[in-house]
N, C-alpha and C. Protein backbone atom coordinates (compact mmCIF):
# COMPACT_ATOMS: atom_id res chain seq x y z
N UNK A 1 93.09 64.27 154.54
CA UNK A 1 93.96 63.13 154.24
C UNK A 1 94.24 63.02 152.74
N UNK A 2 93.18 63.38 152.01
CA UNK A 2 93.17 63.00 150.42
C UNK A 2 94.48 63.81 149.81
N UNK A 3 94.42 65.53 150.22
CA UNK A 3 95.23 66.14 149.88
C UNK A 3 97.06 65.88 150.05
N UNK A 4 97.00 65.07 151.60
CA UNK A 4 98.59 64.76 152.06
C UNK A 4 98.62 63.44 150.80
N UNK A 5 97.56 62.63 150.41
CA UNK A 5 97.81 61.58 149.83
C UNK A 5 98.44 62.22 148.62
N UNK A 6 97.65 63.18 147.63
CA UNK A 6 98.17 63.66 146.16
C UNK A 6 99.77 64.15 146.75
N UNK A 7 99.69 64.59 147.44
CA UNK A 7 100.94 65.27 147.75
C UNK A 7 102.33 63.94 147.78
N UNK A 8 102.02 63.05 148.60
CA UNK A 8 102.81 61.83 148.60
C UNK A 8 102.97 61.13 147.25
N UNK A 9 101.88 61.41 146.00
CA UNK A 9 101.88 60.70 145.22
C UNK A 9 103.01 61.25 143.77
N UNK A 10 102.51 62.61 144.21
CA UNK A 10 103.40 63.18 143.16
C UNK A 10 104.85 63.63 143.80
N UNK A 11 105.25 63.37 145.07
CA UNK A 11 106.99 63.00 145.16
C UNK A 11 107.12 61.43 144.58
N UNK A 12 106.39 60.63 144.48
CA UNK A 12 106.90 59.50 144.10
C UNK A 12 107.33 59.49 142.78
N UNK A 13 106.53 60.26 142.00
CA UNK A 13 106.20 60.24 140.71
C UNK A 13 107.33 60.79 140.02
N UNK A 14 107.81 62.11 140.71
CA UNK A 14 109.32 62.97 140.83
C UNK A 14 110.35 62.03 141.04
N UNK A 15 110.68 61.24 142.08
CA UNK A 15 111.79 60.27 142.68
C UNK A 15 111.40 59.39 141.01
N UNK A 16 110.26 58.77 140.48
CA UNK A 16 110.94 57.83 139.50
C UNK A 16 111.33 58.44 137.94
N UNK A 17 110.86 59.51 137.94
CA UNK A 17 111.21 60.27 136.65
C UNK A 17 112.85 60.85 137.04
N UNK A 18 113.33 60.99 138.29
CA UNK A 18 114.33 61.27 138.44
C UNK A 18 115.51 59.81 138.10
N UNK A 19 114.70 58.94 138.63
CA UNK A 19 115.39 57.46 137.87
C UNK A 19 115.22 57.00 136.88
N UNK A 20 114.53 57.55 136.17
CA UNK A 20 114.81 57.22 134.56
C UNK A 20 115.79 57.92 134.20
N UNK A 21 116.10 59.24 134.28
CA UNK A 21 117.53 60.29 134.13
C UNK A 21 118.70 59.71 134.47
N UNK A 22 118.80 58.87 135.59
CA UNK A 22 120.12 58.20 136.43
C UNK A 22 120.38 57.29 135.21
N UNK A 23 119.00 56.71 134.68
CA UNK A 23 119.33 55.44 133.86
C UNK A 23 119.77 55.80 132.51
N UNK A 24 119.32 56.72 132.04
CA UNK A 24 119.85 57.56 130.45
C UNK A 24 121.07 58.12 130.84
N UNK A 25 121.46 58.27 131.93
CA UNK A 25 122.83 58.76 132.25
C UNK A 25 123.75 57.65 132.16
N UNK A 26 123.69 56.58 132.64
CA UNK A 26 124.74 55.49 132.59
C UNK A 26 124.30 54.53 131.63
N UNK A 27 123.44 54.55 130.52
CA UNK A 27 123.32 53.80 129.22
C UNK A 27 124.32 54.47 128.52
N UNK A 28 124.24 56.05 128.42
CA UNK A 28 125.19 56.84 127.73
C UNK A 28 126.83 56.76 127.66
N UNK A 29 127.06 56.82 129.68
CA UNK A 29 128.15 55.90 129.87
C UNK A 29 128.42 54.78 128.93
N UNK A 30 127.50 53.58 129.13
CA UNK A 30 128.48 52.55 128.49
C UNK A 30 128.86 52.53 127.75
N UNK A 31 127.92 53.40 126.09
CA UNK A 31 128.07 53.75 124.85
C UNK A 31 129.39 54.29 125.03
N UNK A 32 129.90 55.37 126.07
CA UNK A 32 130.78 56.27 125.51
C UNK A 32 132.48 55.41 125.91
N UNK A 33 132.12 54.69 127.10
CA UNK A 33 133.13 54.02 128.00
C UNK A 33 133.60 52.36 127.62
N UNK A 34 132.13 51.75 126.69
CA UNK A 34 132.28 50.46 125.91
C UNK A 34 132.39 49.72 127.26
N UNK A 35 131.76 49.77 128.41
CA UNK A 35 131.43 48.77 129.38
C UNK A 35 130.30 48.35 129.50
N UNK A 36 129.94 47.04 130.19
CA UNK A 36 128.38 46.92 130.56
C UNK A 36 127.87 46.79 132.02
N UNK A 37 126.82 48.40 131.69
CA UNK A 37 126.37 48.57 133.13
C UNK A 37 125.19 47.80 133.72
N UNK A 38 124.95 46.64 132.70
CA UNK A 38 123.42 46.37 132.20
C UNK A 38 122.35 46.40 133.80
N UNK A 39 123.26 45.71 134.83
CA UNK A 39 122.60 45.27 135.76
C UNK A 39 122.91 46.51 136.84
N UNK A 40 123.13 47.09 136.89
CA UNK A 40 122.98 48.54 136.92
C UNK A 40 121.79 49.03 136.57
N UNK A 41 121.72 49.78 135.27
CA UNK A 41 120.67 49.99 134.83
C UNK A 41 119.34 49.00 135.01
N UNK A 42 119.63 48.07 135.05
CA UNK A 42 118.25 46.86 135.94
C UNK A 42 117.48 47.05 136.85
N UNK A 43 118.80 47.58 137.79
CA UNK A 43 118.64 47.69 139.34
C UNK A 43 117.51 49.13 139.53
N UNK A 44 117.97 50.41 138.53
CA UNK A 44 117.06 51.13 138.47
C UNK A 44 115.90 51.18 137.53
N UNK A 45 116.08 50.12 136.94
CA UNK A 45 114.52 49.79 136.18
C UNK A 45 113.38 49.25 137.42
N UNK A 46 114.03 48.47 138.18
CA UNK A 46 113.58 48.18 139.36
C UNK A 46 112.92 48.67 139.91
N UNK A 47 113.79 49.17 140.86
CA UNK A 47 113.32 50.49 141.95
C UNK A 47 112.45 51.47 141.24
N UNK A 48 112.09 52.12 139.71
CA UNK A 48 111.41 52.52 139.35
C UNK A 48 110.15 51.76 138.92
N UNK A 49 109.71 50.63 138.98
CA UNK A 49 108.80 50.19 138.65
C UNK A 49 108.18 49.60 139.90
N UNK A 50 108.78 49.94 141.19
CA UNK A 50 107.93 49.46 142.35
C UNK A 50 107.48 51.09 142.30
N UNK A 51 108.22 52.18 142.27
CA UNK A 51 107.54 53.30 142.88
C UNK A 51 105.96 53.34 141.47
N UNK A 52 106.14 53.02 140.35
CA UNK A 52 105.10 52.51 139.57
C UNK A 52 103.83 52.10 140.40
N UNK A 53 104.47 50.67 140.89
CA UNK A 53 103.16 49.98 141.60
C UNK A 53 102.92 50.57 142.31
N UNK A 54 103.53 51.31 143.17
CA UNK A 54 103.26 52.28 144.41
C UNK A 54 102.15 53.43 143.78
N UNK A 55 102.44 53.53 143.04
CA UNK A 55 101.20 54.90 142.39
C UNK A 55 100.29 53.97 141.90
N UNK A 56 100.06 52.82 141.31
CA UNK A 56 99.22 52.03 141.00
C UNK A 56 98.21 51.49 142.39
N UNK A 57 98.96 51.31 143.27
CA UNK A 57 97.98 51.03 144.44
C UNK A 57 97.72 52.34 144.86
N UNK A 58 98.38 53.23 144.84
CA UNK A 58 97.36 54.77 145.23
C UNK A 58 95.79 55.15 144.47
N UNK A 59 96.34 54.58 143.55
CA UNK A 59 95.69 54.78 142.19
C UNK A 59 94.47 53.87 142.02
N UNK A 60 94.54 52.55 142.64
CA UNK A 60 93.20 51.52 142.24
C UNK A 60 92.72 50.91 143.76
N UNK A 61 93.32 51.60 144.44
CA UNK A 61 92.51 51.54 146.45
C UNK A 61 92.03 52.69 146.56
N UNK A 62 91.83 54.00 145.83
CA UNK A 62 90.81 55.04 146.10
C UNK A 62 89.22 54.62 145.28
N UNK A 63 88.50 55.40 146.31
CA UNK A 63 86.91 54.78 146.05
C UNK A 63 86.54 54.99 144.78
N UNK A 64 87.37 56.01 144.11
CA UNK A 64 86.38 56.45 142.51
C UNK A 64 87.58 55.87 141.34
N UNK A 65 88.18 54.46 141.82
CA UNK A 65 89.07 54.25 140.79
C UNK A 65 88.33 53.81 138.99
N UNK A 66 89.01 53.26 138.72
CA UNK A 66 88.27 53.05 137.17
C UNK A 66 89.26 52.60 136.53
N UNK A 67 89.25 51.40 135.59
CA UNK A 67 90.23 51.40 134.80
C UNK A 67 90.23 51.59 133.46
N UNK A 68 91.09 51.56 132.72
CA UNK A 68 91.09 52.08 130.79
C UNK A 68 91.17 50.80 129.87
N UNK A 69 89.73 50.30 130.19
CA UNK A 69 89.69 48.88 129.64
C UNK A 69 89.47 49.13 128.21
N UNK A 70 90.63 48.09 127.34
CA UNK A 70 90.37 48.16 125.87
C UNK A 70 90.83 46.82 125.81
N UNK A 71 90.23 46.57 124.04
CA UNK A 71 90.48 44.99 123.85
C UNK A 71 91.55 44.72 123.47
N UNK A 72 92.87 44.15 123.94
CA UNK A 72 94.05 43.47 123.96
C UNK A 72 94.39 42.38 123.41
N UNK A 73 95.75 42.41 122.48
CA UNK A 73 95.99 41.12 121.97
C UNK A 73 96.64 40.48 122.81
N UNK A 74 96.10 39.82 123.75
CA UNK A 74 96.78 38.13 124.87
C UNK A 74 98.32 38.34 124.02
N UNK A 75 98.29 37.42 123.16
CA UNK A 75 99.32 36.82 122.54
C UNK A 75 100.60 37.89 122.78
N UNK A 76 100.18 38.88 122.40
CA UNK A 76 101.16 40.48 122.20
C UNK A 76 101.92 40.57 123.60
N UNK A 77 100.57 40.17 124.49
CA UNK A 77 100.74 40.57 126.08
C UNK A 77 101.80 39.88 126.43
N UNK A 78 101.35 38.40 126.30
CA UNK A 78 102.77 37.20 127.01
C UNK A 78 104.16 37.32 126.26
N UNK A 79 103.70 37.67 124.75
CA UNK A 79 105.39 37.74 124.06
C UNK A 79 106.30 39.16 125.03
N UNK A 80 105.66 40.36 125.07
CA UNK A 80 106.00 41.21 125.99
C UNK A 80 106.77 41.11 127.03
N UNK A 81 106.12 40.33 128.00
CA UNK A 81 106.19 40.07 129.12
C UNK A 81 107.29 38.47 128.91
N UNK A 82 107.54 38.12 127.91
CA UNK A 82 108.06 37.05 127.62
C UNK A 82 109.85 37.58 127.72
N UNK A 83 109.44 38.54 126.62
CA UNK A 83 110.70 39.21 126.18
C UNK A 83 111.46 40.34 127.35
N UNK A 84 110.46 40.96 128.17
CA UNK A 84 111.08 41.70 129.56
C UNK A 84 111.45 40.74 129.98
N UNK A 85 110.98 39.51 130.89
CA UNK A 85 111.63 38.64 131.99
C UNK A 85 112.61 37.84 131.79
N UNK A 86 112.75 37.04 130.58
CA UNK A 86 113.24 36.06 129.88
C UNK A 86 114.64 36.35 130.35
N UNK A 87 115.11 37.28 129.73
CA UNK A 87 116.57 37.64 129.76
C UNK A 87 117.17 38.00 131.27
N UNK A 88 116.42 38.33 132.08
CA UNK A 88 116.77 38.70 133.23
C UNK A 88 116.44 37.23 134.16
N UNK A 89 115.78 36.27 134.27
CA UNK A 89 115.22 35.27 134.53
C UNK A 89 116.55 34.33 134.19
N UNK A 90 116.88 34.41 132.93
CA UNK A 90 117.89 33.52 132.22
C UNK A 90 119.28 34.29 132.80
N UNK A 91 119.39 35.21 133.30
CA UNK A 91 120.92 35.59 133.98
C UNK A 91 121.16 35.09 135.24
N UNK A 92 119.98 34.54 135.97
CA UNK A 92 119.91 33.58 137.11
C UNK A 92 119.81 32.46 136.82
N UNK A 93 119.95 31.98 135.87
CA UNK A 93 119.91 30.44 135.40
C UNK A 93 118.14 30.01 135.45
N UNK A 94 117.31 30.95 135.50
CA UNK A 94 116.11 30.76 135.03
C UNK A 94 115.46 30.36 133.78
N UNK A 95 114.80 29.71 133.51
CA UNK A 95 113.94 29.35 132.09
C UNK A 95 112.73 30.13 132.02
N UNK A 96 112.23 30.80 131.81
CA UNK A 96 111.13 31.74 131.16
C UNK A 96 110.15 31.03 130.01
N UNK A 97 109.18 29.72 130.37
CA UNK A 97 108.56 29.82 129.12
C UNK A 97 107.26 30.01 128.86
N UNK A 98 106.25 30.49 127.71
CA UNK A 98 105.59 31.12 127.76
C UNK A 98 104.64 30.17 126.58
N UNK A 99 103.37 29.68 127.32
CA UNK A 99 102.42 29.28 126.79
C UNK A 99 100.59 29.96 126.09
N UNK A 100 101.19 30.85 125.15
CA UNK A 100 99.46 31.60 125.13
C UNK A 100 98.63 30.77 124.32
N UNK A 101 97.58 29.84 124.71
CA UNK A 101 96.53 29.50 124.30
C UNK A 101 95.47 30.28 123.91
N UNK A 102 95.02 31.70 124.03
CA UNK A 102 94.75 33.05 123.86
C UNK A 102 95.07 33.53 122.57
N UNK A 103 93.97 33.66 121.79
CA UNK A 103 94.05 34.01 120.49
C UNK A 103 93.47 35.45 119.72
N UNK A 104 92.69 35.29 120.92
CA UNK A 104 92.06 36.37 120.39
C UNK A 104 91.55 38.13 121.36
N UNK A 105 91.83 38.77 120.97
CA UNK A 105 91.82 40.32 122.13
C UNK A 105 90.63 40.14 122.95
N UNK A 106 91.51 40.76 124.24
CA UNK A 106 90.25 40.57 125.32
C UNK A 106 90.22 41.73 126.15
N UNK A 107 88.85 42.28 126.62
CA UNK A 107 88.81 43.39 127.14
C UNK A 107 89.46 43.58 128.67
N UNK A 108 90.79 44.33 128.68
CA UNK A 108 91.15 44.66 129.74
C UNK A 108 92.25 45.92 129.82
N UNK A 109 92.31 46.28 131.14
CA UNK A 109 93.80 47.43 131.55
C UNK A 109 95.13 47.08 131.07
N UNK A 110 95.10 46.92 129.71
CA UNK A 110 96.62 45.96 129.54
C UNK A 110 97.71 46.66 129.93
N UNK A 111 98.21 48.17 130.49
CA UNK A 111 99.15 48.83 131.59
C UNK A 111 99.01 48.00 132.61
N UNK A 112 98.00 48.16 133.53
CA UNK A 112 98.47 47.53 134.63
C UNK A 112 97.77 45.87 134.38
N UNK A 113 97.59 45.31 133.96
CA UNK A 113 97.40 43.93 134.03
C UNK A 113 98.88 43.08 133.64
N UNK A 114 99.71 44.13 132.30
CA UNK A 114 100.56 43.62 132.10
C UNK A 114 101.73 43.83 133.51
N UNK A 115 102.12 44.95 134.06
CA UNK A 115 102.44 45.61 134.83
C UNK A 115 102.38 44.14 136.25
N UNK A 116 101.51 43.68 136.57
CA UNK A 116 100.67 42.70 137.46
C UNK A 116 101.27 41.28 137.05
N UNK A 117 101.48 41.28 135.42
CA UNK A 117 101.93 39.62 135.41
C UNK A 117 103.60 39.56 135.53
N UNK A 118 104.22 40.89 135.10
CA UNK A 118 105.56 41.22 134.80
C UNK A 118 106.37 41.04 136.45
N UNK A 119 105.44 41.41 137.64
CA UNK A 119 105.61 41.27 139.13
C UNK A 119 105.29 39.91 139.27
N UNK A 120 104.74 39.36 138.77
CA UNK A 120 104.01 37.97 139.02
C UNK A 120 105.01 36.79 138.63
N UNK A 121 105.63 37.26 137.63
CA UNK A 121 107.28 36.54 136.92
C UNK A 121 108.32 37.12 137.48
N UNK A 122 108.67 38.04 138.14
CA UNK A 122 109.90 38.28 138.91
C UNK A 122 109.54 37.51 140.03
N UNK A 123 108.29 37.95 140.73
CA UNK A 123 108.15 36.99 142.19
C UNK A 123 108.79 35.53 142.28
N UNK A 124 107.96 34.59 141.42
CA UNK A 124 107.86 33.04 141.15
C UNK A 124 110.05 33.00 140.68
N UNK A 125 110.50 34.04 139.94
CA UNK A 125 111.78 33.58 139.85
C UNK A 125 112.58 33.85 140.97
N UNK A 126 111.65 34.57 142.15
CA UNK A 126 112.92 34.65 143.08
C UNK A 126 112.85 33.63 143.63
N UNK A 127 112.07 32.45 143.40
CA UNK A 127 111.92 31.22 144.33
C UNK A 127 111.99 29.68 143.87
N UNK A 128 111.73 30.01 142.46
CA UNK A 128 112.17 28.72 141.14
C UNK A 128 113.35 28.52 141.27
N UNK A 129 113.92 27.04 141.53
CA UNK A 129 114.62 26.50 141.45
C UNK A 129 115.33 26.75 139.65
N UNK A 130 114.40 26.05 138.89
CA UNK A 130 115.11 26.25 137.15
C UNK A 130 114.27 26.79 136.23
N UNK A 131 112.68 26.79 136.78
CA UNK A 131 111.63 26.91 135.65
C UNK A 131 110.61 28.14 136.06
N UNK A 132 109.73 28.80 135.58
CA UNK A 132 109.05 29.43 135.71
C UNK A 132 108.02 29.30 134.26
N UNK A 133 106.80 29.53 134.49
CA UNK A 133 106.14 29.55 133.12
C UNK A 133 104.85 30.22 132.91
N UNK A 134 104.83 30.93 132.14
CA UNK A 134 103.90 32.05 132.11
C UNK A 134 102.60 31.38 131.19
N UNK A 135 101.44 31.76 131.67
CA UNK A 135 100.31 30.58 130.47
C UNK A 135 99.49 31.43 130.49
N UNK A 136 98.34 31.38 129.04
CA UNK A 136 97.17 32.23 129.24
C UNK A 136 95.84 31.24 128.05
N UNK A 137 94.73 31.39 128.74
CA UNK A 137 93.89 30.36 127.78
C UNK A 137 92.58 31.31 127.91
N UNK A 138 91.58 30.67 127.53
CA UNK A 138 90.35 31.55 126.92
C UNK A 138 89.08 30.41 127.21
N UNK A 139 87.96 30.76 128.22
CA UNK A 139 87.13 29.70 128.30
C UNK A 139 85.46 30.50 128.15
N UNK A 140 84.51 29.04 127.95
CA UNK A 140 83.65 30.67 127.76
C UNK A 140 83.15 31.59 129.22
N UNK A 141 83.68 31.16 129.99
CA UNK A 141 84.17 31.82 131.66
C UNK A 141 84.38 33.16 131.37
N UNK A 142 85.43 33.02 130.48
CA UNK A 142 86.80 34.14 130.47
C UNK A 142 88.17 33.89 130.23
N UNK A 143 88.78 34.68 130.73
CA UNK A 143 90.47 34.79 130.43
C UNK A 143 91.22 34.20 131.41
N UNK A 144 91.81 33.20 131.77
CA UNK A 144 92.82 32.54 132.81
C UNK A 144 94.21 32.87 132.75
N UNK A 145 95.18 34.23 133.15
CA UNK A 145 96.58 34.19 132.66
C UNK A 145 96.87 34.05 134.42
N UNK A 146 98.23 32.82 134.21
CA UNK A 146 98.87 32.21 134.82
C UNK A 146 99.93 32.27 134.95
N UNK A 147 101.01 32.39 136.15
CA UNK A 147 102.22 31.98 136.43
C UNK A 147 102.89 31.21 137.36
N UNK A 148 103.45 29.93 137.16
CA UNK A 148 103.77 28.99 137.86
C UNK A 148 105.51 28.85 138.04
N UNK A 149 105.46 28.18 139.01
CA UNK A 149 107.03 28.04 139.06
C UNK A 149 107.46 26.50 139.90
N UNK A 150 108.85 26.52 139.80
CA UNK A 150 109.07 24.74 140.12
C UNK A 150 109.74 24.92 141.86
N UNK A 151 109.82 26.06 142.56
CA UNK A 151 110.34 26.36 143.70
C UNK A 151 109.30 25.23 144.92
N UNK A 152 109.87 26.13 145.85
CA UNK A 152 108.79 25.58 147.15
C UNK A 152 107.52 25.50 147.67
N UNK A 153 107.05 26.84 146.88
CA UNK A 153 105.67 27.14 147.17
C UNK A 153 105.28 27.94 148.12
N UNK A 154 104.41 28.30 148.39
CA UNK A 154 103.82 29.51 149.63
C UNK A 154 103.89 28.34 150.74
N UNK A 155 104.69 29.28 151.85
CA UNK A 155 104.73 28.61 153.16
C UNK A 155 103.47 28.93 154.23
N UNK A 156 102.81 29.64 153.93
CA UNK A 156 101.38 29.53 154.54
C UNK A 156 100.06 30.08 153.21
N UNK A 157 99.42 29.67 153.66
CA UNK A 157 98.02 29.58 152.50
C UNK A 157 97.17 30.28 153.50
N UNK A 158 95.88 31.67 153.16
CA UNK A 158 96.62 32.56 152.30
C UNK A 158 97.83 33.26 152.39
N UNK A 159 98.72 33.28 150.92
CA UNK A 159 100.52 34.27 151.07
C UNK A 159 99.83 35.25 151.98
N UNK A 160 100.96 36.14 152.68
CA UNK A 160 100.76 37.36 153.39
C UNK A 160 101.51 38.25 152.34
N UNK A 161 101.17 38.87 151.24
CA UNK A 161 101.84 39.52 150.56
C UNK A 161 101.87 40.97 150.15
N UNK A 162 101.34 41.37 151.72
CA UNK A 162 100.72 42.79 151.85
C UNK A 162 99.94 43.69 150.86
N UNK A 163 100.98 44.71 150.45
CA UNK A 163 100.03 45.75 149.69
C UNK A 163 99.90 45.39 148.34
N UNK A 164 101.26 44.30 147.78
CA UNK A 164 100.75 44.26 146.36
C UNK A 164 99.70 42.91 146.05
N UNK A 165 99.12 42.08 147.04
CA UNK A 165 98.20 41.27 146.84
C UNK A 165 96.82 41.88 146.98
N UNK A 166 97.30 43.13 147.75
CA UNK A 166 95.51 43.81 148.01
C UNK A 166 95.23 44.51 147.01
N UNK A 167 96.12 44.96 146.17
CA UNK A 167 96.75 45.45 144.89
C UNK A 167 96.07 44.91 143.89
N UNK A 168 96.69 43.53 143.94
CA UNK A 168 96.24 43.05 142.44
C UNK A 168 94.96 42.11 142.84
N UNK A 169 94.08 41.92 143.78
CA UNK A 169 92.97 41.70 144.05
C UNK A 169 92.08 43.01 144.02
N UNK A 170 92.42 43.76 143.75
CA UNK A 170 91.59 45.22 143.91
C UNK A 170 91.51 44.79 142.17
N UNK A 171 92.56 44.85 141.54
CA UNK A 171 92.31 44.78 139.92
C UNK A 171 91.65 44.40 139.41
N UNK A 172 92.15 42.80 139.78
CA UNK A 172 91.06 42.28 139.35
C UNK A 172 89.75 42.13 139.50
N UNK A 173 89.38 42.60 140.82
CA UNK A 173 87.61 42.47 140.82
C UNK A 173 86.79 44.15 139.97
N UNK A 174 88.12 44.97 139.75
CA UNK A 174 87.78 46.24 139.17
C UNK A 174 87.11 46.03 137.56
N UNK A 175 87.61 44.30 137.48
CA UNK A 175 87.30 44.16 135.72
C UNK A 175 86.31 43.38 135.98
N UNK A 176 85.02 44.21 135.09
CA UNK A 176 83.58 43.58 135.44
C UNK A 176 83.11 43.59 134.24
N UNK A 177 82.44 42.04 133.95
CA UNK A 177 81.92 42.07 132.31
C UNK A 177 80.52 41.07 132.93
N UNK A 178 79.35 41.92 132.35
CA UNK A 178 78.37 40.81 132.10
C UNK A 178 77.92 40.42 133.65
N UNK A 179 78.21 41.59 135.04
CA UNK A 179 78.06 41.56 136.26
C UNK A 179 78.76 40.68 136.79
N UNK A 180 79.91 39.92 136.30
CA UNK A 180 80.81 39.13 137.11
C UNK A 180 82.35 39.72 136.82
N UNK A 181 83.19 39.54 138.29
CA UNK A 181 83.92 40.43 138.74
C UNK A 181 85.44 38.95 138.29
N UNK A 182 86.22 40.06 138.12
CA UNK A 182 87.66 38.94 137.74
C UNK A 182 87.74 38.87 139.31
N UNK A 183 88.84 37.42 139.28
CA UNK A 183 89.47 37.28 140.88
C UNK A 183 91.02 36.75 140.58
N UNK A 184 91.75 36.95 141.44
CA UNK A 184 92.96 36.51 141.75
C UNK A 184 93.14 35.49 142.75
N UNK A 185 94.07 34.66 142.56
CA UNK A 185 94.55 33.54 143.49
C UNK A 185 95.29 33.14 143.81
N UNK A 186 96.21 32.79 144.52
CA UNK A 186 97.41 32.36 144.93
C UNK A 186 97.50 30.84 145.42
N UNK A 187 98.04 29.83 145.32
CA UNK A 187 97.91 28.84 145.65
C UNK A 187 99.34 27.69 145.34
N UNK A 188 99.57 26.73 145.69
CA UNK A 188 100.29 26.05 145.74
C UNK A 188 99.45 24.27 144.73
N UNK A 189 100.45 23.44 143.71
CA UNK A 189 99.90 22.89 143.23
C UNK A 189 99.92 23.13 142.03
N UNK A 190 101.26 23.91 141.40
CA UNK A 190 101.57 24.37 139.93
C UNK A 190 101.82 22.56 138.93
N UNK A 191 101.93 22.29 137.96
CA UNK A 191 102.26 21.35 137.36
C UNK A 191 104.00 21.49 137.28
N UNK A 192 104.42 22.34 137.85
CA UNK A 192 106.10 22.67 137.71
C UNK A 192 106.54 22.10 139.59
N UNK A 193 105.68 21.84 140.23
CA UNK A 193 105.28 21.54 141.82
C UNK A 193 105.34 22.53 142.48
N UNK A 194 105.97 24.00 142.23
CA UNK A 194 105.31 24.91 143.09
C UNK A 194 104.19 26.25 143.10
N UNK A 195 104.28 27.34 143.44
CA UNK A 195 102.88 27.93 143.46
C UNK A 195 102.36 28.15 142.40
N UNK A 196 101.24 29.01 142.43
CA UNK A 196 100.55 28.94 140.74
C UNK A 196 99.94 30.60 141.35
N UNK A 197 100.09 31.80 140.50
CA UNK A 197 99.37 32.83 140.45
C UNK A 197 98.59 32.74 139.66
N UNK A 198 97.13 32.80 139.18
CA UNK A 198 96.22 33.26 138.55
C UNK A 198 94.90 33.69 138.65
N UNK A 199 95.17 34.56 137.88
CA UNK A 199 94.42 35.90 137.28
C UNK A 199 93.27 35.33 136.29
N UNK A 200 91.97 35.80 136.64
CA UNK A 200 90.90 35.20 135.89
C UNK A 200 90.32 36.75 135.85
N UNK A 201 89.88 37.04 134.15
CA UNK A 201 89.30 38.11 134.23
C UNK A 201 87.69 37.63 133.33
N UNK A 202 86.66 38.10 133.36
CA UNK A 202 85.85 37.76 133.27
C UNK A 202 85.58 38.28 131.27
């Protein structure tokens, strides 16, 4: 099985390197043609960053996973992740705002953690009415990064959100400091009135 798995993993890997090419192909376009393909090129930023997560859950549901924990500047993280969603968030008449209480670097996978909150802010905007808001604070617990939104909320408790909730619950319990394991949560009860994702890493 392991072997059909590598095998599945590296056509994926092919299909999104082949969509980054599609996408340097029609950036070039617009330069040369003076149109904007922007949402175009979106569309395959897209589709290449699920086949991403797709190798990411290949990648952190096998038994000998591990991640490349280093200490991270929070602050760096949410402006990031501020500056990807914002603009795409705001072409739907979304608000994007971003609260880091987080001051200081904290040990984690900042690829895929960031990767995890960047899905975590597209989700909440497909369902926000006007607001969405990204938060991160520091307790002597640990790290709390959050994303809330002003939509409806999860229509059953727990979401059924298949592979990428088993996904990013695999992550987080993968980050272990001091014998306690991060957890993820999903829940309804945001201060915006609808759901609230957060990510507690230890």
């Amino acid at each position: 099985m392991q072997p059909l798995l590598d095998i599945l993993a590296s056509g994926i890997h092919d299909a999104k390197n082949q969509l980054f090419i599609a996408e340097s192909q029609i950036a070039a376009r617009e330069a040369e043609l003076h149109i904007d393909l922007s949402e175009a090129r979106y569309a395959i930023e897209t589709a290449a960053d699920r086949l991403s997560r797709t190798l990411t859950a290949y990648r952190l549901l096998r038994d000998d996973a591990r991640l490349a924990v280093v200490p991270a500047n929070i602050a760096d993280l949410c402006d990031e992740i501020g500056l990807e969603q914002g603009k795409h968030l705001s072409a739907a008449g979304i608000l994007l705002s971003v609260d880091c209480q987080a001051f200081d670097e904290w040990p984690l996978d900042r690829e895929l953690v960031t990767d995890m909150l960047n899905n975590a802010v597209q989700n909440a905007g497909r369902f926000a009415r006007s607001q969405v808001r990204l938060s991160a604070q520091t307790a002597q617990n640990g790290l709390t990064l959050r994303v809330e939104d002003d939509g409806p909320g999860f229509s059953s408790l727990p979401p059924k959100h298949g592979i990428g909730l088993m996904v990013g619950k695999r992550l987080a319990e993968l980050h272990i400091r001091q014998n306690r394991h991060g957890t993820l949560q999903l829940r309804n009860g945001s201060a915006l009135g609808g759901a609230i994702f957060e990510l507690h890493l230890p």
